[in-house]
C-alpha atoms as a PDB file:
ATOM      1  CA  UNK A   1      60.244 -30.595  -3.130  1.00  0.00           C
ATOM      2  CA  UNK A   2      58.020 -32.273  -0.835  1.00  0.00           C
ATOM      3  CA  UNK A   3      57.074 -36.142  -0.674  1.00  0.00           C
ATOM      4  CA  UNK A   4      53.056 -35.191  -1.288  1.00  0.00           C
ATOM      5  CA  UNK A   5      53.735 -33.401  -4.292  1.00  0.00           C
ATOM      6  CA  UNK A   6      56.173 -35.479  -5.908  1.00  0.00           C
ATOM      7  CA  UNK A   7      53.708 -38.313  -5.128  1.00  0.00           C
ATOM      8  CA  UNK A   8      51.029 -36.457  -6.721  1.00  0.00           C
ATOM      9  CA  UNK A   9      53.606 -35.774 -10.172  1.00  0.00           C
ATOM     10  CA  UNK A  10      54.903 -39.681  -9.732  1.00  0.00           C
ATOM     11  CA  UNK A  11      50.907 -40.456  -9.896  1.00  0.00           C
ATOM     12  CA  UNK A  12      50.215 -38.574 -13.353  1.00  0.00           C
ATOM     13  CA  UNK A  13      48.957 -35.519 -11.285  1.00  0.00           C
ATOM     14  CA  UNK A  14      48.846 -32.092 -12.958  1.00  0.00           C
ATOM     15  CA  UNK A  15      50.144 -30.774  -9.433  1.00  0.00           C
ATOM     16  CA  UNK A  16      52.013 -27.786 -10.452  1.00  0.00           C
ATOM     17  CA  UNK A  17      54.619 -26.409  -7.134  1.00  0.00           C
ATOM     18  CA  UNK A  18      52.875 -23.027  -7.146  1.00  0.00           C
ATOM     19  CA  UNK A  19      49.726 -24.459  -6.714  1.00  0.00           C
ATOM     20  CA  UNK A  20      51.104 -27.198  -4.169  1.00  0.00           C
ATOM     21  CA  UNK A  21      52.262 -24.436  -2.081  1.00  0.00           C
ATOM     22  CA  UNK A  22      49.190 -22.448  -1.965  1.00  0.00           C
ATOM     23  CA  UNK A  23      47.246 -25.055  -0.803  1.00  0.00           C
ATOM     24  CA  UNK A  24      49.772 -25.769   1.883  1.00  0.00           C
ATOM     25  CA  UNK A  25      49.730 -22.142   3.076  1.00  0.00           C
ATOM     26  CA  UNK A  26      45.919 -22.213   2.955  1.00  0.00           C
ATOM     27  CA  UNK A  27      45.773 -25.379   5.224  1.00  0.00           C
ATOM     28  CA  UNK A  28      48.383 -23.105   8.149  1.00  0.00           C
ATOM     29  CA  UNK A  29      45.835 -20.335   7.394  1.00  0.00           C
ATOM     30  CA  UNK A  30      42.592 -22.455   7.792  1.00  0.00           C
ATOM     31  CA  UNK A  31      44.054 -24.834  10.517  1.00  0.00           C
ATOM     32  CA  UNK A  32      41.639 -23.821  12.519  1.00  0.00           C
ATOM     33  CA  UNK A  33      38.516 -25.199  10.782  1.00  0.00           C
ATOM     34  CA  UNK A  34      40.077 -28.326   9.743  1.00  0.00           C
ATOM     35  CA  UNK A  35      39.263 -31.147  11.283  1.00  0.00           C
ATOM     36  CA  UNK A  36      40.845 -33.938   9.153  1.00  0.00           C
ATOM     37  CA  UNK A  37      44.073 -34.393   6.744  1.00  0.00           C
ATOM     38  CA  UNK A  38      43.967 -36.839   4.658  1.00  0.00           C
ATOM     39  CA  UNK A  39      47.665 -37.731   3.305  1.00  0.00           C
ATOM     40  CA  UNK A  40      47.133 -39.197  -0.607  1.00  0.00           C
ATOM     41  CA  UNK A  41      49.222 -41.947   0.030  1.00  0.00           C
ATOM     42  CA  UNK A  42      46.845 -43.055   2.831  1.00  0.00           C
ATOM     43  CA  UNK A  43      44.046 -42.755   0.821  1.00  0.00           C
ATOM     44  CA  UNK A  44      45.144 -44.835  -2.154  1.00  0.00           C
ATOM     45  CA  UNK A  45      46.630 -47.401   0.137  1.00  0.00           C
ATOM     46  CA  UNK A  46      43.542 -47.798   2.608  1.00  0.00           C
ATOM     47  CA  UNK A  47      40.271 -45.892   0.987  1.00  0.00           C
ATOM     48  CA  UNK A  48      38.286 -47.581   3.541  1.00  0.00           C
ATOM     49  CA  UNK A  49      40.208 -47.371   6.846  1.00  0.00           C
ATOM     50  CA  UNK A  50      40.272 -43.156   5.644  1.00  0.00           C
ATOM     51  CA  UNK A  51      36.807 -43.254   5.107  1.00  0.00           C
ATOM     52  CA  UNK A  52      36.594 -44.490   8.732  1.00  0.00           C
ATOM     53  CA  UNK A  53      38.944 -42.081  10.249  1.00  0.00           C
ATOM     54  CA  UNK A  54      36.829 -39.297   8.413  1.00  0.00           C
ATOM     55  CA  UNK A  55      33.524 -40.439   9.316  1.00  0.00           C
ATOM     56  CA  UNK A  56      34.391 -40.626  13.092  1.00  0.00           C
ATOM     57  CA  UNK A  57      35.676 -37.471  12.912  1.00  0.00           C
ATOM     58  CA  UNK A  58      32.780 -35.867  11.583  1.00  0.00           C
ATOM     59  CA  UNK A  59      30.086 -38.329  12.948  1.00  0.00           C
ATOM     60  CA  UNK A  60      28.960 -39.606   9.493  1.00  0.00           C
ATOM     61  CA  UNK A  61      27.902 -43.160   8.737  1.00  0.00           C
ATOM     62  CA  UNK A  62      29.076 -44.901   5.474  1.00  0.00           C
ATOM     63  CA  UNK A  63      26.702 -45.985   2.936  1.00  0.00           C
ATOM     64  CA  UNK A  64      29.344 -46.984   0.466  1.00  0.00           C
ATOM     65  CA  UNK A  65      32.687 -48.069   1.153  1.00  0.00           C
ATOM     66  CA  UNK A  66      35.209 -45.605  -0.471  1.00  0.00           C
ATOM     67  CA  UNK A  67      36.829 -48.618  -2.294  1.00  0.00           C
ATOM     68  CA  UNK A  68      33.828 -49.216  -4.284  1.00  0.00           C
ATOM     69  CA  UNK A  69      34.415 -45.751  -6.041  1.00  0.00           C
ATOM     70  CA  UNK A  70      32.964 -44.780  -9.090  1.00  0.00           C
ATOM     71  CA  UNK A  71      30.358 -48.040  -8.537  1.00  0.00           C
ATOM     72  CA  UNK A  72      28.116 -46.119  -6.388  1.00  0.00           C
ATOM     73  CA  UNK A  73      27.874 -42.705  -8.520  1.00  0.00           C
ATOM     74  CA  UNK A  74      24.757 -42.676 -10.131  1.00  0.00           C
ATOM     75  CA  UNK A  75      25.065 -42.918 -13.949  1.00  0.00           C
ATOM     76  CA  UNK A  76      25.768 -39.394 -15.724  1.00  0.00           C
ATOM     77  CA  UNK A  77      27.174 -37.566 -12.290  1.00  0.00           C
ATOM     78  CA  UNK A  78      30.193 -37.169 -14.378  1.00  0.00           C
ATOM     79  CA  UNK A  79      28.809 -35.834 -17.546  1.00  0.00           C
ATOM     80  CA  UNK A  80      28.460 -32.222 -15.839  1.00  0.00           C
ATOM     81  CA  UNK A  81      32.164 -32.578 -14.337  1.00  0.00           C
ATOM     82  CA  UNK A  82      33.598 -31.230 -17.351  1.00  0.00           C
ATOM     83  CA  UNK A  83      36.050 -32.679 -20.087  1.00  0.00           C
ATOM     84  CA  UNK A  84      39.237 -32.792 -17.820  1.00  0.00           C
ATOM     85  CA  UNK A  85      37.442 -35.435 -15.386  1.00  0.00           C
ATOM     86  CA  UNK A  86      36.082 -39.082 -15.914  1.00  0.00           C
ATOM     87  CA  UNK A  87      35.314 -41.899 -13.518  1.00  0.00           C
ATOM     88  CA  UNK A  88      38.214 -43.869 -12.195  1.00  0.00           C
ATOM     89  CA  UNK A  89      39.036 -45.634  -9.008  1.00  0.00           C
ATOM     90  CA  UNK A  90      40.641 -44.140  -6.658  1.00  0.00           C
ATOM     91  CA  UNK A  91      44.830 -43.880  -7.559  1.00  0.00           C
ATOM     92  CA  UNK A  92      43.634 -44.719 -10.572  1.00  0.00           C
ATOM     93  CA  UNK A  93      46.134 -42.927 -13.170  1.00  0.00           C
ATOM     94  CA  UNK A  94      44.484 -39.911 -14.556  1.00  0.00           C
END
């Protein structure tokens, strides 16, 4: 099994391995038009230095630090979402 989707089970994820693997195959078969991986781990540990590395890669400017997530999310963005998402922080367990 690999390390991102046992960190995604370890994290309270819903990861199932099927679906683990089709994404993985889908990132080989869209290589091409991806321009930036983010690894989860890095993005829990360091929301902000990602959102730096991202933003330089696309040539975006931050209005919001990536840290400050849900904060910035205008109130009732998550009602439409559906019932198997709320607002947390990012890691945050589900």
């Amino acid at each position: 099994m690999s390390a991102c989707l046992s960190s995604a089970q370890r994290n309270g994820g819903n990861v199932t391995r099927s679906r683990w693997e089709a994404v993985q195959a889908q990132a080989k078969q869209y290589a091409h038009l991806i321009d930036v991986v983010v690894p989860y781990e890095d993005l829990v540990n360091a929301p902000n230095e990602v959102q730096e590395t991202v933003a330089e890669a696309l040539s975006l400017q931050i209005k919001h630090p990536w840290s400050n997530y849900p904060d910035f999310v205008p109130p009732g963005a998550f009602s439409q979402a559906g019932a198997n998402y709320k607002a947390r922080r990012i890691g945050a367990p589900y």
